[in-house]
Protein backbone atom coordinates (compact mmCIF):
# COMPACT_ATOMS: atom_id res chain seq x y z
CA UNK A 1 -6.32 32.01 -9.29
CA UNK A 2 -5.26 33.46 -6.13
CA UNK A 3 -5.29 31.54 -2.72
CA UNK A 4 -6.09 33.30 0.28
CA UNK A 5 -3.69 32.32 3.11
CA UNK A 6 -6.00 30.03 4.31
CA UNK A 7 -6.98 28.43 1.29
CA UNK A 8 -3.20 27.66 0.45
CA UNK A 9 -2.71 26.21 3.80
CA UNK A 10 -5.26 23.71 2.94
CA UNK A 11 -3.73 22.79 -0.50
CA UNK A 12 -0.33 22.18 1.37
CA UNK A 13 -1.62 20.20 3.95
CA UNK A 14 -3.63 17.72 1.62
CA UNK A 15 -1.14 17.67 -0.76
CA UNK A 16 1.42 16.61 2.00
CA UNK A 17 -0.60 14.34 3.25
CA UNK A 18 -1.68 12.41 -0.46
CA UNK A 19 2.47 12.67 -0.80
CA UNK A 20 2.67 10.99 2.56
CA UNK A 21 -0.14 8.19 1.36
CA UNK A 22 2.05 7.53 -1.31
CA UNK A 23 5.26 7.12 0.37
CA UNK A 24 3.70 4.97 3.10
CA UNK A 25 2.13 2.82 0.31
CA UNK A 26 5.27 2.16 -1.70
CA UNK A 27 7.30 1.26 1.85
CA UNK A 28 4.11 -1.23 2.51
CA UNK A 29 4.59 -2.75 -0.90
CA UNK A 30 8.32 -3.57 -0.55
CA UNK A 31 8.03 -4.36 2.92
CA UNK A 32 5.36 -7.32 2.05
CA UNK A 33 7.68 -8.12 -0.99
CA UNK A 34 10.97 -8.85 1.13
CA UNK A 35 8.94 -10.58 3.78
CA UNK A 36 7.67 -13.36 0.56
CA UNK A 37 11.37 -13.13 -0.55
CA UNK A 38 12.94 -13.90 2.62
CA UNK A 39 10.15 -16.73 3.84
CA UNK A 40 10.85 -18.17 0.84
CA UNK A 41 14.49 -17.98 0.92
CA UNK A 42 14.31 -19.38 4.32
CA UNK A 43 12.11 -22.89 3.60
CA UNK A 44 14.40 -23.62 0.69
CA UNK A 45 17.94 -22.88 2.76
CA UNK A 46 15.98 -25.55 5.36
CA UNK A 47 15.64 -27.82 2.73
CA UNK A 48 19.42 -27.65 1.09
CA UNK A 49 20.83 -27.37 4.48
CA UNK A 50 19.17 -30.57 6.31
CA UNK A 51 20.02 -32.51 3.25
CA UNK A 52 15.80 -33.97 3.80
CA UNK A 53 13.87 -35.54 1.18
CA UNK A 54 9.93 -35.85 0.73
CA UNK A 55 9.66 -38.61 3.42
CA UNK A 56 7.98 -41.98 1.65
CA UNK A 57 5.95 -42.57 5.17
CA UNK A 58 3.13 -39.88 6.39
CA UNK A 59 3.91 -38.82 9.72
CA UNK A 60 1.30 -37.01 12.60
CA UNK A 61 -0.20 -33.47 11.82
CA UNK A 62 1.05 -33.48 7.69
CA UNK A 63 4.85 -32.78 8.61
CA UNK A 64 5.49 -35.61 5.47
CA UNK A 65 7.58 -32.97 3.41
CA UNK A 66 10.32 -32.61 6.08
CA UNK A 67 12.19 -35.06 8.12
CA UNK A 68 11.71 -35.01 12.12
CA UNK A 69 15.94 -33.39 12.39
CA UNK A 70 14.42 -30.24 10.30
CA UNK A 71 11.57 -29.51 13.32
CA UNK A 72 14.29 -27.21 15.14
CA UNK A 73 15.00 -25.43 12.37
CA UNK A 74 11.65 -24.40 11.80
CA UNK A 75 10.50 -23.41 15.34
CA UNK A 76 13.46 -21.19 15.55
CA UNK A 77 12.02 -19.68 12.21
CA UNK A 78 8.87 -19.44 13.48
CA UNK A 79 9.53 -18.13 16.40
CA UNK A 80 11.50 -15.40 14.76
CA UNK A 81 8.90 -14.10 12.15
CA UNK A 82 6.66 -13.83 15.20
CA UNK A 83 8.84 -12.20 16.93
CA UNK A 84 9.97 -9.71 14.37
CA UNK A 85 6.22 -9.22 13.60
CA UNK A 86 5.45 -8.49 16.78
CA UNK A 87 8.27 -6.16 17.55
CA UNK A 88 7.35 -4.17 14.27
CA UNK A 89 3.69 -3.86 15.50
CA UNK A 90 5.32 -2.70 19.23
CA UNK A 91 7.35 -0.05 17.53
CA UNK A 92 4.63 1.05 14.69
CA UNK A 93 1.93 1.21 17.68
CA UNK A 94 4.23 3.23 19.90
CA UNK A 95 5.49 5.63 16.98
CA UNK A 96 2.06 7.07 16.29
């Protein structure tokens, strides 16, 4: 079957763009895989590092599973997953 130009500039186009799709939603799926990977990596280098056990005594707002030298530690994570979430939505946002 023969395409007129027009025609064939069509198939290209939605063909690039499912190829794009595609792409975009492999780099999404390993992107949300190494974000798990590394948030877990990071609570259980917190955990070996402070050298904290399950505390026996409850303490305010739940924070039972670490002891009170670990808080640091975990703001500073915190605060850089926001961070880095943030400055990936920045730079997405200003890319399109």
């Amino acid at each position: 079957m023969k395409y007129t130009t027009e025609n064939a500039l069509k198939e290209i186009k939605h063909r690039s763009k499912l190829i794009r799709q595609k792409h975009d939603k492999k780099v999404k799926n390993l992107l949300a895989a190494s974000v798990c990977i590394s948030l877990t990596s990071l609570f259980a280098a917190i955990g070996v590092f402070s050298g904290s056990e399950i505390s026996k005594a409850q303490t305010e707002y739940g924070a039972f599973i670490l002891s009170s030298e670990t808080c640091g530690y975990v703001l500073t994570a915190t605060v850089g997953f926001a961070l880095g979430v943030a400055g990936t939505l920045i730079i997405r946002h200003l890319k399109k």
